[in-house]
Protein backbone atom coordinates (compact mmCIF):
# COMPACT_ATOMS: atom_id res chain seq x y z
CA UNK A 1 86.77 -70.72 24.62
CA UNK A 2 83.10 -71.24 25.26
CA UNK A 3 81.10 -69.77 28.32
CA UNK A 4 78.86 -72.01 30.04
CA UNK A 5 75.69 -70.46 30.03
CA UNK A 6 74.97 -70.85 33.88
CA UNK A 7 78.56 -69.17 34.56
CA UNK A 8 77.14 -66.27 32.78
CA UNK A 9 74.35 -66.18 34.35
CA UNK A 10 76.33 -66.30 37.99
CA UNK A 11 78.59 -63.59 36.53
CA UNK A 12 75.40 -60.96 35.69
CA UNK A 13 73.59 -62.15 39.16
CA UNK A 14 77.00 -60.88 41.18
CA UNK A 15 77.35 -57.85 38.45
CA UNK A 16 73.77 -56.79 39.91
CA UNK A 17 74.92 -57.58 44.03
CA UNK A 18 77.91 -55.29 43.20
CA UNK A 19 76.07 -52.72 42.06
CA UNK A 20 73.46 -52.64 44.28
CA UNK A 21 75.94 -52.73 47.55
CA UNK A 22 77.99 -49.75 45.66
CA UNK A 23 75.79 -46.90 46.05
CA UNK A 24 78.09 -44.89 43.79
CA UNK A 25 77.62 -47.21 41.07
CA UNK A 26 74.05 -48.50 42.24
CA UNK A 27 72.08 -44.86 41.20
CA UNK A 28 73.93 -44.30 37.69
CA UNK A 29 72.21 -47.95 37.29
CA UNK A 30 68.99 -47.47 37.80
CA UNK A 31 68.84 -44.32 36.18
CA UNK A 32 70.25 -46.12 33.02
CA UNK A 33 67.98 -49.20 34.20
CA UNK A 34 65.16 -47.07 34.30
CA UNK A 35 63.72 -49.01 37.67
CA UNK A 36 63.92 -48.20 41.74
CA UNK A 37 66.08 -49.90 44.15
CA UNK A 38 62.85 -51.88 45.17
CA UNK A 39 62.44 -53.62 41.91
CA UNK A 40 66.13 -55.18 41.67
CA UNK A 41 64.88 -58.51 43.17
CA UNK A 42 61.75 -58.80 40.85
CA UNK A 43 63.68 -57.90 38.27
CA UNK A 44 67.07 -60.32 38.67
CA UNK A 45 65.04 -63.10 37.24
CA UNK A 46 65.10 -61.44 34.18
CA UNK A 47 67.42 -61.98 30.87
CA UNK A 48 67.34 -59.37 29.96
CA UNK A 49 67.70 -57.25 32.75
CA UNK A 50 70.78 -59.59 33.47
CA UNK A 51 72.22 -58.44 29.84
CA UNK A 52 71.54 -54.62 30.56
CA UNK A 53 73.68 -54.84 33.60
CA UNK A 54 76.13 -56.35 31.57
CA UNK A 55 75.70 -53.60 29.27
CA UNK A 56 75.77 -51.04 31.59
CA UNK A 57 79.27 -52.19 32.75
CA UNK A 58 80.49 -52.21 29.61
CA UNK A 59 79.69 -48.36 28.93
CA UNK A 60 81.08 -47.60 32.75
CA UNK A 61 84.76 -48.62 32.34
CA UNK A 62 85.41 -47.19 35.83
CA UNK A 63 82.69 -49.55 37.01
CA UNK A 64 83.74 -52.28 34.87
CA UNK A 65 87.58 -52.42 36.07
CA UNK A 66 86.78 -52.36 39.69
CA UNK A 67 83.88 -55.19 39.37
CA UNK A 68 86.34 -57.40 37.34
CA UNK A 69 89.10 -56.77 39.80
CA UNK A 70 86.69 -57.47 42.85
CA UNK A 71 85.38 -61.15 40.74
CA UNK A 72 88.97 -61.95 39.74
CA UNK A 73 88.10 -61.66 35.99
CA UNK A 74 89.13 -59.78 33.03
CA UNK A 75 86.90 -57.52 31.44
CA UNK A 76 86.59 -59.63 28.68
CA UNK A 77 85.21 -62.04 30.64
CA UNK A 78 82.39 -59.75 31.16
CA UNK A 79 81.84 -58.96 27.04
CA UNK A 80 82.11 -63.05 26.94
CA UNK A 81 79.50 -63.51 29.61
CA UNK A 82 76.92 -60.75 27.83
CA UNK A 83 77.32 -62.31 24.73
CA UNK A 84 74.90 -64.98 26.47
CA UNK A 85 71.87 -63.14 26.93
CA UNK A 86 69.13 -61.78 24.80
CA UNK A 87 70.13 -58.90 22.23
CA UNK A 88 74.00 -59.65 21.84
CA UNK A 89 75.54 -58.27 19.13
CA UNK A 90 78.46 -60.94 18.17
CA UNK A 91 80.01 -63.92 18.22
CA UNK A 92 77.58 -66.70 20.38
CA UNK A 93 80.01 -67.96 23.19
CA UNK A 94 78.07 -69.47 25.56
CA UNK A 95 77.36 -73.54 25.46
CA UNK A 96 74.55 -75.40 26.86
């Protein structure tokens, strides 16, 4: 099944509002990020600061799990979803 590229996108825009109203998750995030809480709006406009969030839920299972859970999604929902943005390693899943 094919991911509409716009559903992505809303998946990795509410992967960045969980993490930045989950403080535990929010600092290992910008320390991985490598950016302040102040630059998370500049930077949501971003591809490819949507596919590093991605990314960084991906390596933080714990983080991953909960965020799925919390969107009513399955973690490979998530893989499907980065596989839409700039720098994916796979299969292209996403449609127009």
């Amino acid at each position: 099944m094919k991911l509409a590229q716009e559903y992505a996108e809303f998946i990795a825009v509410k992967a960045v509002q969980y993490l930045a109203q989950n403080s535990e998750a929010l600092g290992g995030f910008l320390a991985y990020a490598g950016i302040g809480p102040a630059d998370l709006k500049a930077a949501i406009s971003s591809p490819e600061f949507l596919a590093g969030t991605l990314d960084y839920m991906m390596i933080d299972e714990s983080v991953l799990l909960d965020f799925s859970r919390s969107m009513e999604l399955s973690p490979q929902d998530i893989v499907k979803a980065r596989l839409c943005f700039p720098g994916a390693d796979g299969e292209f899943v996403c449609s127009g």
